[in-house]
Protein backbone atom coordinates (compact mmCIF):
# COMPACT_ATOMS: atom_id res chain seq x y z
CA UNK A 1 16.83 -14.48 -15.49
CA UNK A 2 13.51 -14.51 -13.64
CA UNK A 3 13.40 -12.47 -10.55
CA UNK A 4 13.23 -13.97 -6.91
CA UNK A 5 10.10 -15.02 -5.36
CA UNK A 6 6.57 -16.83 -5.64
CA UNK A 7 5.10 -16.78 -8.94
CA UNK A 8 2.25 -19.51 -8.53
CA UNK A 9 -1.14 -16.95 -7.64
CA UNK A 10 -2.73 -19.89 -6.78
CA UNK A 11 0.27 -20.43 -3.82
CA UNK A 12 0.39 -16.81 -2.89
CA UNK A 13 -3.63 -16.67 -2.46
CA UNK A 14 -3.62 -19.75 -0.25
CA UNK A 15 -0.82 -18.54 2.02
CA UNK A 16 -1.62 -15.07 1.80
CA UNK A 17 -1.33 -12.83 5.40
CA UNK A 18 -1.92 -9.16 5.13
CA UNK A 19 -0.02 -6.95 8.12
CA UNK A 20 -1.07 -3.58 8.85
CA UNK A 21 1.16 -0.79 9.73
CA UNK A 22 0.00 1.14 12.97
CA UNK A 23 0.53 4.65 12.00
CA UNK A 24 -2.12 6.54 9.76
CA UNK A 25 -0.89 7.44 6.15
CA UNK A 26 -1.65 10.06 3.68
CA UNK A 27 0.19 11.14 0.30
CA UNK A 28 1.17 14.80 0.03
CA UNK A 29 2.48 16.32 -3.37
CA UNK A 30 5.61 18.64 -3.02
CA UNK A 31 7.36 20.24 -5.09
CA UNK A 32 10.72 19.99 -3.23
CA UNK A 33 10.34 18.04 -0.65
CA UNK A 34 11.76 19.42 2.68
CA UNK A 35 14.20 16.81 5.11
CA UNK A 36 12.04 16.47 7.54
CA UNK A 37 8.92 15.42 5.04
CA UNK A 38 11.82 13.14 3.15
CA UNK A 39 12.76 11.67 6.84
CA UNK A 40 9.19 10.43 7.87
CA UNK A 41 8.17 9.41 4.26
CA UNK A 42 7.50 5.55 3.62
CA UNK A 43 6.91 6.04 0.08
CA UNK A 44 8.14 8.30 -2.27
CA UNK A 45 7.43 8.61 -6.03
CA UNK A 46 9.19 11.55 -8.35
CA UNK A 47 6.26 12.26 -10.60
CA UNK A 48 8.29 14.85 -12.78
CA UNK A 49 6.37 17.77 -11.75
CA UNK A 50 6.04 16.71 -8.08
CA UNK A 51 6.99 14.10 -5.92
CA UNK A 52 4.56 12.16 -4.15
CA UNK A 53 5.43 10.99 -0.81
CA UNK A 54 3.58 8.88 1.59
CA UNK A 55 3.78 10.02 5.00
CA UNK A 56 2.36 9.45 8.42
CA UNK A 57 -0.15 11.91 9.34
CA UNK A 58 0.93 13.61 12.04
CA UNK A 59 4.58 14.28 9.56
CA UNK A 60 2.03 16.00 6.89
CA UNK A 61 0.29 17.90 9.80
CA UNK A 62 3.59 18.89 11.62
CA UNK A 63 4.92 20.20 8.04
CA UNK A 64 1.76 22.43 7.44
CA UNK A 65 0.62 19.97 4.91
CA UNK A 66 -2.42 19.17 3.72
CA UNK A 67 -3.97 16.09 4.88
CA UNK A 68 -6.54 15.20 2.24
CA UNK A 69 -7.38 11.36 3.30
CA UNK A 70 -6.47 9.71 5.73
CA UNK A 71 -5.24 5.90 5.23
CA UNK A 72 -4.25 2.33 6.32
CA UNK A 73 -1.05 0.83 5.10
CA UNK A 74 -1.47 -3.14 4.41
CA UNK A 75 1.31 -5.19 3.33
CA UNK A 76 0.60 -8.61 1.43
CA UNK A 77 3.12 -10.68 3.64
CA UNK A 78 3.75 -13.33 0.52
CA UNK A 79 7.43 -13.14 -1.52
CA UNK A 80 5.80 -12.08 -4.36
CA UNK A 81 8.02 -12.26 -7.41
CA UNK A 82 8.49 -9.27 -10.06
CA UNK A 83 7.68 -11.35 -12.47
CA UNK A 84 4.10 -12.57 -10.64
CA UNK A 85 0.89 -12.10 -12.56
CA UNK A 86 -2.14 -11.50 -11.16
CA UNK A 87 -1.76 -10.83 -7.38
CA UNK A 88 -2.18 -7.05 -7.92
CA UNK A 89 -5.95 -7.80 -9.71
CA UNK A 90 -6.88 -10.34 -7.15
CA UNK A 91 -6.75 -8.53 -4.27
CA UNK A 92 -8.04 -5.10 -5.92
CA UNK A 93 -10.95 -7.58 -7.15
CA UNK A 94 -11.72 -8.62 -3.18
CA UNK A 95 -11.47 -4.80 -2.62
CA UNK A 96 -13.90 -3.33 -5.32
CA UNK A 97 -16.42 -6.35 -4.44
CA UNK A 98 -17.01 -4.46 -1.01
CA UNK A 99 -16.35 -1.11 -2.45
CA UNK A 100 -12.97 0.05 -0.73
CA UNK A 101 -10.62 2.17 -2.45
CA UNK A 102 -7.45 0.99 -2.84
CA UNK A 103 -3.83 2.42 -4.31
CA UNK A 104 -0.85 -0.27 -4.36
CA UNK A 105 2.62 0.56 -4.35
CA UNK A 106 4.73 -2.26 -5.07
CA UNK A 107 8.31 -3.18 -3.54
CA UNK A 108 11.22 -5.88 -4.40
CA UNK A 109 9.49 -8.32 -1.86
CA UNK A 110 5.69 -7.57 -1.40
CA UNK A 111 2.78 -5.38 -2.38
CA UNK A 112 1.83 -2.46 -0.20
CA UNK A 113 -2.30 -1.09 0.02
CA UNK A 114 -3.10 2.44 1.14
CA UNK A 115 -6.45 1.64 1.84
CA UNK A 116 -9.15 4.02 3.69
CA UNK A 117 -8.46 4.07 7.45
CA UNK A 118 -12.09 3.98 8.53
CA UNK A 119 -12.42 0.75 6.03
CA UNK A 120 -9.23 -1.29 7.17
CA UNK A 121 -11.13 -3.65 9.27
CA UNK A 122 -13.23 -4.56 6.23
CA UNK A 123 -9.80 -4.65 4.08
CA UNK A 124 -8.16 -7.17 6.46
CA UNK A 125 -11.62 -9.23 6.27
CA UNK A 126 -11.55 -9.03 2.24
CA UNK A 127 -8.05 -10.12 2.03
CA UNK A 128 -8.36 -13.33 4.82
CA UNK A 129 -7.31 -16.83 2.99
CA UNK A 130 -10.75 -17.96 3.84
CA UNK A 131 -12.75 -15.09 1.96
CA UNK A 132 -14.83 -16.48 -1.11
């Protein structure tokens, strides 16, 4: 059974829009994390010895957190499906060609990019359908 969505990279390049969350992101490792951390966290990933959660800024900072980058959240606004192949190394490849960091978390429906905040603008450029 193949999972739901585009498959074609061809198709999800050529229809490709990128939104951008307004809040500013970071990750913070906890050990336990505490409800209000859990609450305002977008992202979370259980690491084993930690768990990783990606939270607004202003959540690390009200939690006595460290806040060790600050970032932009992008979504790639194309169904990509599960089973897709190659979206993930196109994108990172428009990134690293205009050296800007870049971790992607992946959901059911699209891609996520925690990219630098000060470097969004040239993220969004990057990632436009007309970039060659």
């Amino acid at each position: 059974m193949a999972a739901p969505g585009e498959t074609d990279l061809a198709q999800m390049l050529a229809t490709l829009r990128v939104d951008r969350r307004p809040d500013v992101y970071t990750y913070v490792a906890v050990d336990v994390p505490t409800p209000g951390v859990l609450a305002a966290a977008a992202a979370m990933v259980d690491e084993g010895e930690l768990t990783t959660l990606v939270v607004p800024v202003e959540a690390a900072t009200r939690a006595g957190l460290p806040v060790v980058i600050e970032l932009a959240w992008l979504t790639l606004a194309v169904h990509s499906s599960l089973d897709a192949v190659g979206l993930t190394a196109a994108v990172s490849g428009r990134l690293a060609e205009r050296n800007i960091a870049c971790n992607v978390l992946a959901g059911y429906h699209h891609d996520h990019l925690l990219v630098p905040h000060s470097r969004a603008s040239d993220a969004l450029a990057a990632l436009a359908p007309d970039h060659s």
